[in-house]
PDB file of N, CA and C in Angstrom:
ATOM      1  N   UNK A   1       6.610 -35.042  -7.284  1.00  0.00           N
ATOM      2  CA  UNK A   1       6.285 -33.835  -8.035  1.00  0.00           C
ATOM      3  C   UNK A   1       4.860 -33.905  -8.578  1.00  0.00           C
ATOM      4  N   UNK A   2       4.515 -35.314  -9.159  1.00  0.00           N
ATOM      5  CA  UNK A   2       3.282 -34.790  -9.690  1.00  0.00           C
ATOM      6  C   UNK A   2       1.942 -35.250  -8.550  1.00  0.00           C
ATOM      7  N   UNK A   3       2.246 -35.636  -7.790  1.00  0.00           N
ATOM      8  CA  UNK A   3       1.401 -35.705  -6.293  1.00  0.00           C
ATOM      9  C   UNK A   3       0.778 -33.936  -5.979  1.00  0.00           C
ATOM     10  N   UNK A   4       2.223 -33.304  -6.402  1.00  0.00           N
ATOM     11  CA  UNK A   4       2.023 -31.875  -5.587  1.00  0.00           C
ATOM     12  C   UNK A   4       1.263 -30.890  -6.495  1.00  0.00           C
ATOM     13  N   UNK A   5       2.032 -31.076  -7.461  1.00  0.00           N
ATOM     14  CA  UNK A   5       1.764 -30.625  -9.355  1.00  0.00           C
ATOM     15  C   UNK A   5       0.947 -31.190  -9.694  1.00  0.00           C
ATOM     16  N   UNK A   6      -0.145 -31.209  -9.469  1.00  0.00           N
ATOM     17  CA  UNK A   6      -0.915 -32.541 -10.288  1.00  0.00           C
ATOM     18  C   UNK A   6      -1.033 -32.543 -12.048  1.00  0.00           C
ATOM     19  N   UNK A   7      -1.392 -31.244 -12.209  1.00  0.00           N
ATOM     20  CA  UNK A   7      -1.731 -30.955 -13.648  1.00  0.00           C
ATOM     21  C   UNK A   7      -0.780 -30.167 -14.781  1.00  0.00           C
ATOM     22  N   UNK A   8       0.241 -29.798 -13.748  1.00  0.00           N
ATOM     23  CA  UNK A   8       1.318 -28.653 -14.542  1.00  0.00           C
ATOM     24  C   UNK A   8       1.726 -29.008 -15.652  1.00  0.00           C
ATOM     25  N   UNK A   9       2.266 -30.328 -15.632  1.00  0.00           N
ATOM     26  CA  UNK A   9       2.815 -30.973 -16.924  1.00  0.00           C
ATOM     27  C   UNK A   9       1.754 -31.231 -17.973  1.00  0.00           C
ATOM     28  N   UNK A  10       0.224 -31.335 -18.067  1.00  0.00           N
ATOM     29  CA  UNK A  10      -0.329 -31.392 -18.721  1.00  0.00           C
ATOM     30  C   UNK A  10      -0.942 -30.345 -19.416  1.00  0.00           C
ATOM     31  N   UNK A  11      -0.882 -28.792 -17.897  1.00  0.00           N
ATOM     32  CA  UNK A  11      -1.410 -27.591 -18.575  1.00  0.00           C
ATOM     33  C   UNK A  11      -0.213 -26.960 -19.476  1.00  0.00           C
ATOM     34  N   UNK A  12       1.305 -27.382 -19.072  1.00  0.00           N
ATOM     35  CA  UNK A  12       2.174 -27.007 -20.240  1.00  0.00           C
ATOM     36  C   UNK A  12       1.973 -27.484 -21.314  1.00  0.00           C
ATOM     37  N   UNK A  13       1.924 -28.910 -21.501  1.00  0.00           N
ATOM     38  CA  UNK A  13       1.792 -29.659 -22.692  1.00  0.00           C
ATOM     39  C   UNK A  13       0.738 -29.172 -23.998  1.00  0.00           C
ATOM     40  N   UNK A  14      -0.449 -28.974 -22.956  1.00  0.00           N
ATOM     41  CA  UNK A  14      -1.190 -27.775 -23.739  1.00  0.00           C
ATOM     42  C   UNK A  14      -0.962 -26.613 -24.540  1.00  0.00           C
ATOM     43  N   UNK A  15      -0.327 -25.920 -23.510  1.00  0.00           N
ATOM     44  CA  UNK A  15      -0.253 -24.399 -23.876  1.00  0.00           C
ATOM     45  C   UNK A  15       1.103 -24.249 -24.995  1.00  0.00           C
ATOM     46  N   UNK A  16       1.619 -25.260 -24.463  1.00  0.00           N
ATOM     47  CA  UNK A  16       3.263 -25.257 -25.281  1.00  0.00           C
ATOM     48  C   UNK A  16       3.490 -26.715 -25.784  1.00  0.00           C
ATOM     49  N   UNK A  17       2.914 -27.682 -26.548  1.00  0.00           N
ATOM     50  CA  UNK A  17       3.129 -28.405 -27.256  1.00  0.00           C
ATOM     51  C   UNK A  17       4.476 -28.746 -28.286  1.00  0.00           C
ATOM     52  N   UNK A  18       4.578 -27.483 -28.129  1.00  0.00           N
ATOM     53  CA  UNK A  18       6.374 -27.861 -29.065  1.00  0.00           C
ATOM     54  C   UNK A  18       7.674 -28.111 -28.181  1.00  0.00           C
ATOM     55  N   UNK A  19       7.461 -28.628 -26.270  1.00  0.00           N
ATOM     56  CA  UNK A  19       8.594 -28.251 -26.012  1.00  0.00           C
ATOM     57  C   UNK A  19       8.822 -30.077 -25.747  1.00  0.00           C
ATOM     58  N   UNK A  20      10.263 -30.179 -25.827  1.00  0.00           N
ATOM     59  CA  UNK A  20      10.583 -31.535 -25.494  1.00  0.00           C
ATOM     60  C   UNK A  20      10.474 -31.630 -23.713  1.00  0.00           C
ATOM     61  N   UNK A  21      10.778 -33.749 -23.985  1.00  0.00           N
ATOM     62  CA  UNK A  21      10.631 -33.714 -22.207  1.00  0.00           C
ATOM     63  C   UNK A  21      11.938 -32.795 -21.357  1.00  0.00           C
ATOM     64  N   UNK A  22      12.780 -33.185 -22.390  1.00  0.00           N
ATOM     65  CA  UNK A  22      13.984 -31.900 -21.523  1.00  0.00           C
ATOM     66  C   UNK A  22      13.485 -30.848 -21.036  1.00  0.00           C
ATOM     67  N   UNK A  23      12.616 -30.300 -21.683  1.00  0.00           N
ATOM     68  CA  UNK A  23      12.266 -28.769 -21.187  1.00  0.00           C
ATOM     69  C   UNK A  23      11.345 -28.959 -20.280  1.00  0.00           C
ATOM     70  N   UNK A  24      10.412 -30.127 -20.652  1.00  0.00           N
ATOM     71  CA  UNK A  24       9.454 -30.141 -19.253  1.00  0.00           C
ATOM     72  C   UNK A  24      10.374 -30.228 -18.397  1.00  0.00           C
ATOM     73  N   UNK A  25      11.314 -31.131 -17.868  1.00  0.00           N
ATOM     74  CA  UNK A  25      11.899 -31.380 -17.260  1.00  0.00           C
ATOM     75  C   UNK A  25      12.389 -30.065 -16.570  1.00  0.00           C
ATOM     76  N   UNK A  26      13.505 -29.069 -17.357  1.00  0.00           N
ATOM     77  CA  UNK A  26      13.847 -27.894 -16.832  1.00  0.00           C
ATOM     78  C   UNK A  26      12.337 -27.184 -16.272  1.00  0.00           C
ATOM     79  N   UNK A  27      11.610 -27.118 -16.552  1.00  0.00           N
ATOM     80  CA  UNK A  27      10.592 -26.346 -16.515  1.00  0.00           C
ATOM     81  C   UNK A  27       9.548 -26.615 -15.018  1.00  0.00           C
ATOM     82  N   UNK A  28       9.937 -27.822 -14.687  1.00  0.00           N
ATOM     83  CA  UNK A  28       9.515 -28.523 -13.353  1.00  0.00           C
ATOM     84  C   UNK A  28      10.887 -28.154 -12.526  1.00  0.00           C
ATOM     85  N   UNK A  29      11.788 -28.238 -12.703  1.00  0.00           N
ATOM     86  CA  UNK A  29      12.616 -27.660 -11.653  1.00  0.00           C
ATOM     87  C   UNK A  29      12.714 -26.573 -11.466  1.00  0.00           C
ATOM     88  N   UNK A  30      12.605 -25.467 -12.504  1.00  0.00           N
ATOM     89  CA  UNK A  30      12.249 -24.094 -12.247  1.00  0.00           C
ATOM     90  C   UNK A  30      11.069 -23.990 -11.330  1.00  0.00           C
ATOM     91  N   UNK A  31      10.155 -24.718 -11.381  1.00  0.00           N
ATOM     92  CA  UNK A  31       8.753 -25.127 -11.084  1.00  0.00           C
ATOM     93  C   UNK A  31       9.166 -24.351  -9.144  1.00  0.00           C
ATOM     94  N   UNK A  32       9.955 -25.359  -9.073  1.00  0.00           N
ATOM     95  CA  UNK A  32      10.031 -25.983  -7.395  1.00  0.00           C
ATOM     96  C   UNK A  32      11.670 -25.268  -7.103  1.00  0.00           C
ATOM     97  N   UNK A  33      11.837 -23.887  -7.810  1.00  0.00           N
ATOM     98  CA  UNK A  33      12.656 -23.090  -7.358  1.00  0.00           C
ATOM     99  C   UNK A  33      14.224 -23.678  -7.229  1.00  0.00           C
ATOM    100  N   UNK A  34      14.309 -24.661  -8.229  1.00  0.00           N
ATOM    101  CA  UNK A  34      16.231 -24.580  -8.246  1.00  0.00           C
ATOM    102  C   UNK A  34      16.969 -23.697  -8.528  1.00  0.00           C
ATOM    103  N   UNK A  35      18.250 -23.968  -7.921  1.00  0.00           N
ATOM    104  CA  UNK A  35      19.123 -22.941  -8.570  1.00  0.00           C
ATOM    105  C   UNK A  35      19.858 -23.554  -9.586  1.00  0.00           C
ATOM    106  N   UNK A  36      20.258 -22.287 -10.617  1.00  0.00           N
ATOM    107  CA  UNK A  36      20.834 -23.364 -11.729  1.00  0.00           C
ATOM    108  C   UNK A  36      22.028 -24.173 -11.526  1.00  0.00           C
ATOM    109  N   UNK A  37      22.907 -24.144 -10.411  1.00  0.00           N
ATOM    110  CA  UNK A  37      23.987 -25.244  -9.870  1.00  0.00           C
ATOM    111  C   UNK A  37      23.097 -26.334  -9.629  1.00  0.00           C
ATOM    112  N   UNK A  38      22.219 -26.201  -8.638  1.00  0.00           N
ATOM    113  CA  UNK A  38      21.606 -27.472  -8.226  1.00  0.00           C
ATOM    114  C   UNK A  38      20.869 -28.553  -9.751  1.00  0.00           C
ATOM    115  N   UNK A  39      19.977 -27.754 -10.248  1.00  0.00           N
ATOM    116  CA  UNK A  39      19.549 -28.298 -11.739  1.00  0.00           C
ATOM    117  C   UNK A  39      20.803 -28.705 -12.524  1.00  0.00           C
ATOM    118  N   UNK A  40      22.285 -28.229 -12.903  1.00  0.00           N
ATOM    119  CA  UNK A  40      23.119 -28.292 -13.029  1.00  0.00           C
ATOM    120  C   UNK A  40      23.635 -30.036 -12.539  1.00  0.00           C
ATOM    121  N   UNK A  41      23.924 -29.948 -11.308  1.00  0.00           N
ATOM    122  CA  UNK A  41      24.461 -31.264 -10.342  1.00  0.00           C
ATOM    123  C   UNK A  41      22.880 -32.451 -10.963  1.00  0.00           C
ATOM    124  N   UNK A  42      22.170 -32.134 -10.790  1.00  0.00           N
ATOM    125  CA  UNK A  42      21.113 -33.275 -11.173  1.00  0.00           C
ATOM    126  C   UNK A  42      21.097 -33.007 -12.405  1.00  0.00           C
ATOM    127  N   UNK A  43      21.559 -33.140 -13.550  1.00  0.00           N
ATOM    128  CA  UNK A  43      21.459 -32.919 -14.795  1.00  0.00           C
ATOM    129  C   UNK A  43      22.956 -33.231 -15.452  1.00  0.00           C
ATOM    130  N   UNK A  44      23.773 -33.102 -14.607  1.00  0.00           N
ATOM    131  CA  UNK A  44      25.115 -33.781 -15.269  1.00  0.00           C
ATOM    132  C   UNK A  44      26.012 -32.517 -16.325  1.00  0.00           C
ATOM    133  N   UNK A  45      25.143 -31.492 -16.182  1.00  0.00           N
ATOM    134  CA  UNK A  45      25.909 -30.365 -16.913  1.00  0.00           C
ATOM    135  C   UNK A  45      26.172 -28.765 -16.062  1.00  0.00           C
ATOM    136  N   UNK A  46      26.862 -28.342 -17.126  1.00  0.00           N
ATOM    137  CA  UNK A  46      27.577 -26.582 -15.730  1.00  0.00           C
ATOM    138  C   UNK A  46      26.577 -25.421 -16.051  1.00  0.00           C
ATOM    139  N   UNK A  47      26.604 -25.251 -14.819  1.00  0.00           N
ATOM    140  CA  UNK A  47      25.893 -23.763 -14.767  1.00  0.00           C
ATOM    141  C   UNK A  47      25.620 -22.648 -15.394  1.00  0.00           C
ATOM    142  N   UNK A  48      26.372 -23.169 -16.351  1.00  0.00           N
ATOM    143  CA  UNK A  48      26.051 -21.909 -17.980  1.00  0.00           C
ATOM    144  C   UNK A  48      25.641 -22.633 -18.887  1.00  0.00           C
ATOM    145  N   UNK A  49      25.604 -23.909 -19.367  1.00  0.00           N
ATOM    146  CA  UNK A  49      24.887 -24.388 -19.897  1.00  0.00           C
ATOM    147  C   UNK A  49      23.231 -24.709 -19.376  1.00  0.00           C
ATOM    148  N   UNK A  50      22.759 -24.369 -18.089  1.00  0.00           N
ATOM    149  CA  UNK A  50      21.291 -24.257 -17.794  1.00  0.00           C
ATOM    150  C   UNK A  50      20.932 -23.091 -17.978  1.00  0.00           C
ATOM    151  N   UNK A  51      21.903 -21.969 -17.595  1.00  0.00           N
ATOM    152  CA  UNK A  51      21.422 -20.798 -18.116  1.00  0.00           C
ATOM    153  C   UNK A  51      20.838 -20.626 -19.826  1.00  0.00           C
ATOM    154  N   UNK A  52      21.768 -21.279 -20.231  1.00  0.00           N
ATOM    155  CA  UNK A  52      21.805 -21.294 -22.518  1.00  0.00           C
ATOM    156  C   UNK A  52      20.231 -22.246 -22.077  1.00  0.00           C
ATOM    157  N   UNK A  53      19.936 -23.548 -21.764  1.00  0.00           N
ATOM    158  CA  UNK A  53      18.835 -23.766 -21.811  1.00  0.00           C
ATOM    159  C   UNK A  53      17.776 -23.687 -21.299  1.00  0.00           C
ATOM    160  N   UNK A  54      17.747 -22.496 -20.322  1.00  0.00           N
ATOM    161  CA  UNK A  54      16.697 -21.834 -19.848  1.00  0.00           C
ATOM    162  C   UNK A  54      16.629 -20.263 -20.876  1.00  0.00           C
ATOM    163  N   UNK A  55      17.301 -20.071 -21.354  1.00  0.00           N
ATOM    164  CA  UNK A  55      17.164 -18.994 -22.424  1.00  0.00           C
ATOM    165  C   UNK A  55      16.330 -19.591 -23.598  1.00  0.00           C
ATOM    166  N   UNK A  56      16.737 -20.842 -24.376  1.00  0.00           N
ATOM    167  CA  UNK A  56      16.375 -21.191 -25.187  1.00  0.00           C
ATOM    168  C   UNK A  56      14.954 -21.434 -24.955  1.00  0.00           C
ATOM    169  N   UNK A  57      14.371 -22.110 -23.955  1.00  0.00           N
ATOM    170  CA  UNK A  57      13.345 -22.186 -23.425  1.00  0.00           C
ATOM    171  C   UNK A  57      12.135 -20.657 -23.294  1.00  0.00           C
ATOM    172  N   UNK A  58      12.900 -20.215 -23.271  1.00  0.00           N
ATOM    173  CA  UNK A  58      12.232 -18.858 -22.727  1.00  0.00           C
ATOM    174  C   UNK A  58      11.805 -18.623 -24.069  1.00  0.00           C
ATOM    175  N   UNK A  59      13.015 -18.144 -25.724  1.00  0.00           N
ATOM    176  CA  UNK A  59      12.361 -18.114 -26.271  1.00  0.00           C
ATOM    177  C   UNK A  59      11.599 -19.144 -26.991  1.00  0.00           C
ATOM    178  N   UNK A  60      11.232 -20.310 -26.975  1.00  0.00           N
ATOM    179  CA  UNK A  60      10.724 -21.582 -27.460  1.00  0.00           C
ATOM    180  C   UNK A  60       9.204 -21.121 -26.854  1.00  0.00           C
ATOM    181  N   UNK A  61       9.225 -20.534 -25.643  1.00  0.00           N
ATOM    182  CA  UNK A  61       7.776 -20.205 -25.143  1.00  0.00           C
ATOM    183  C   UNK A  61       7.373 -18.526 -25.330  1.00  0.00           C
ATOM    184  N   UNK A  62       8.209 -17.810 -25.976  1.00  0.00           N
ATOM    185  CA  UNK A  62       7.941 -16.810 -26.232  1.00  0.00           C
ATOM    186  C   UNK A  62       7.358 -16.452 -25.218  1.00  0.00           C
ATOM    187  N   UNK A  63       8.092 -15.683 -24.111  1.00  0.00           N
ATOM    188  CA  UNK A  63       8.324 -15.010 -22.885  1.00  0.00           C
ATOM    189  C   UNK A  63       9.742 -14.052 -22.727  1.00  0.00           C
ATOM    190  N   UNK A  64       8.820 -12.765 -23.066  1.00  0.00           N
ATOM    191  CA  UNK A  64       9.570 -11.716 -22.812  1.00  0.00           C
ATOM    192  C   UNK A  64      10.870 -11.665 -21.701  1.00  0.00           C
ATOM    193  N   UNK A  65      11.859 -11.057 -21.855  1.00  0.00           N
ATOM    194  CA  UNK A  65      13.345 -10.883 -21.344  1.00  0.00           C
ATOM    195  C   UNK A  65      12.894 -10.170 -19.604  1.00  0.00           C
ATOM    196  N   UNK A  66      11.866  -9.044 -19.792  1.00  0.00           N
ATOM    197  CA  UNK A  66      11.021  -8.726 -18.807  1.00  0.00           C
ATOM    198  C   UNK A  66      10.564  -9.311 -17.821  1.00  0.00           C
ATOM    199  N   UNK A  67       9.834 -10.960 -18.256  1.00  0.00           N
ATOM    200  CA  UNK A  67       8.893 -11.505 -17.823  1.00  0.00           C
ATOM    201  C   UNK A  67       9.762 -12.838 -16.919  1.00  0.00           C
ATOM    202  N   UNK A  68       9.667 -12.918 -15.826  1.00  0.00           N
ATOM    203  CA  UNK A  68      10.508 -14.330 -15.014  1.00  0.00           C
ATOM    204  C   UNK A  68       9.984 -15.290 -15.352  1.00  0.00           C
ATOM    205  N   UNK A  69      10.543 -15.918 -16.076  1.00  0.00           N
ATOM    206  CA  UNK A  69      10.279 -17.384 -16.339  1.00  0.00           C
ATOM    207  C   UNK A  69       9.659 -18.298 -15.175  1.00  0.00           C
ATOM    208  N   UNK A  70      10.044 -18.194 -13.677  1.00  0.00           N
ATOM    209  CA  UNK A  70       9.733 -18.862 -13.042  1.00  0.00           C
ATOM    210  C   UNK A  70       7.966 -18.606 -12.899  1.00  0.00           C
ATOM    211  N   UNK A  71       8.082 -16.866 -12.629  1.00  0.00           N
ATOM    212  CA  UNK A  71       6.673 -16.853 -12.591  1.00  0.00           C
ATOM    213  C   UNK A  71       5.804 -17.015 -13.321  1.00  0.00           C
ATOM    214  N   UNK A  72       6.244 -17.175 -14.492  1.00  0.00           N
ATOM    215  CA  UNK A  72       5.135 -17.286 -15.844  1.00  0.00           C
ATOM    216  C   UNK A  72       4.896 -18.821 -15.357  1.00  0.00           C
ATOM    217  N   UNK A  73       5.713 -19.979 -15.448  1.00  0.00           N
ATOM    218  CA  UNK A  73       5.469 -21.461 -15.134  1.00  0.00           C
ATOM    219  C   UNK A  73       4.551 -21.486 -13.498  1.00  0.00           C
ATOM    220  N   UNK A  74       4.945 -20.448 -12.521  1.00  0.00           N
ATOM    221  CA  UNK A  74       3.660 -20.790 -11.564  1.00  0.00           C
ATOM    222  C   UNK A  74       2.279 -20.078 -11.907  1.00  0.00           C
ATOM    223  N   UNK A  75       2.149 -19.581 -12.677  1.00  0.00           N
ATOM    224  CA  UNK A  75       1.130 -18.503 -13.261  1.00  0.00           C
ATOM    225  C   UNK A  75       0.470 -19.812 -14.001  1.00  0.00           C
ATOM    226  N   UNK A  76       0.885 -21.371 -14.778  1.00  0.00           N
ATOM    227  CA  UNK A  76      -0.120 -21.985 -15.280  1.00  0.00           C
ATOM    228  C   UNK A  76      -0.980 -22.989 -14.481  1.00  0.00           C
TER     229      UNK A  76
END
Protein backbone atom coordinates (compact mmCIF):
# COMPACT_ATOMS: atom_id res chain seq x y z
CA UNK A 1 0.00 0.00 0.00
CA UNK A 2 2.38 2.53 0.78
CA UNK A 3 4.73 1.62 -2.31
CA UNK A 4 1.50 2.63 -4.34
CA UNK A 5 0.17 5.40 -1.81
CA UNK A 6 3.19 6.87 -1.12
CA UNK A 7 2.01 9.97 0.74
CA UNK A 8 -1.79 9.40 1.53
CA UNK A 9 -1.28 8.50 5.03
CA UNK A 10 0.75 11.47 5.64
CA UNK A 11 -1.47 13.95 3.52
CA UNK A 12 -4.39 12.59 5.88
CA UNK A 13 -2.46 12.90 8.94
CA UNK A 14 -2.19 16.45 8.00
CA UNK A 15 -5.39 17.46 6.98
CA UNK A 16 -7.13 15.33 9.72
CA UNK A 17 -4.90 14.97 12.68
CA UNK A 18 -7.60 13.91 15.06
CA UNK A 19 -8.26 10.55 13.42
CA UNK A 20 -6.91 7.31 15.08
CA UNK A 21 -4.80 4.50 13.28
CA UNK A 22 -8.20 2.65 13.07
CA UNK A 23 -9.48 5.16 10.86
CA UNK A 24 -6.40 5.46 8.87
CA UNK A 25 -6.69 2.10 8.57
CA UNK A 26 -10.53 2.16 7.37
CA UNK A 27 -9.64 5.02 5.34
CA UNK A 28 -6.85 3.07 3.26
CA UNK A 29 -9.21 0.40 2.52
CA UNK A 30 -11.80 2.67 1.36
CA UNK A 31 -8.66 4.02 -0.35
CA UNK A 32 -8.28 0.76 -2.64
CA UNK A 33 -12.14 0.27 -3.02
CA UNK A 34 -13.35 -2.48 -0.42
CA UNK A 35 -16.46 -3.57 0.13
CA UNK A 36 -17.65 -3.30 3.53
CA UNK A 37 -17.92 -7.39 3.85
CA UNK A 38 -14.49 -7.65 2.63
CA UNK A 39 -13.06 -4.73 5.22
CA UNK A 40 -15.48 -6.56 7.51
CA UNK A 41 -13.66 -10.33 7.00
CA UNK A 42 -10.14 -8.50 7.42
CA UNK A 43 -11.14 -6.65 10.41
CA UNK A 44 -12.83 -9.38 12.42
CA UNK A 45 -16.18 -7.45 12.60
CA UNK A 46 -19.96 -7.45 10.55
CA UNK A 47 -20.94 -5.43 7.96
CA UNK A 48 -22.91 -2.96 9.91
CA UNK A 49 -20.55 -2.31 12.18
CA UNK A 50 -18.11 -0.83 9.14
CA UNK A 51 -20.89 0.89 7.97
CA UNK A 52 -21.37 2.71 12.00
CA UNK A 53 -17.51 3.25 11.46
CA UNK A 54 -17.39 4.64 8.26
CA UNK A 55 -20.22 7.02 9.36
CA UNK A 56 -18.43 7.99 12.34
CA UNK A 57 -15.52 8.72 10.27
CA UNK A 58 -17.28 10.71 7.88
CA UNK A 59 -18.44 12.85 10.57
CA UNK A 60 -14.92 12.98 12.49
CA UNK A 61 -13.81 14.48 8.96
CA UNK A 62 -16.67 16.56 8.47
CA UNK A 63 -17.82 15.37 5.03
CA UNK A 64 -21.12 16.02 3.97
CA UNK A 65 -23.91 12.99 3.67
CA UNK A 66 -23.76 14.30 -0.17
CA UNK A 67 -20.15 13.96 -0.52
CA UNK A 68 -18.60 9.99 -1.11
CA UNK A 69 -16.30 9.40 1.23
CA UNK A 70 -14.36 7.34 -1.07
CA UNK A 71 -13.92 10.21 -3.35
CA UNK A 72 -13.09 12.80 -0.97
CA UNK A 73 -9.99 10.21 0.34
CA UNK A 74 -8.87 9.91 -3.54
CA UNK A 75 -9.29 13.67 -3.97
CA UNK A 76 -6.12 13.97 -1.21
Amino acid sequence: FEKVHQSFIKNLNVKHPELSPTDLRLCAYLLIDLSPKEIANISNISPESVRKRKQRLRDKMGIEASQSIEEYLKSL
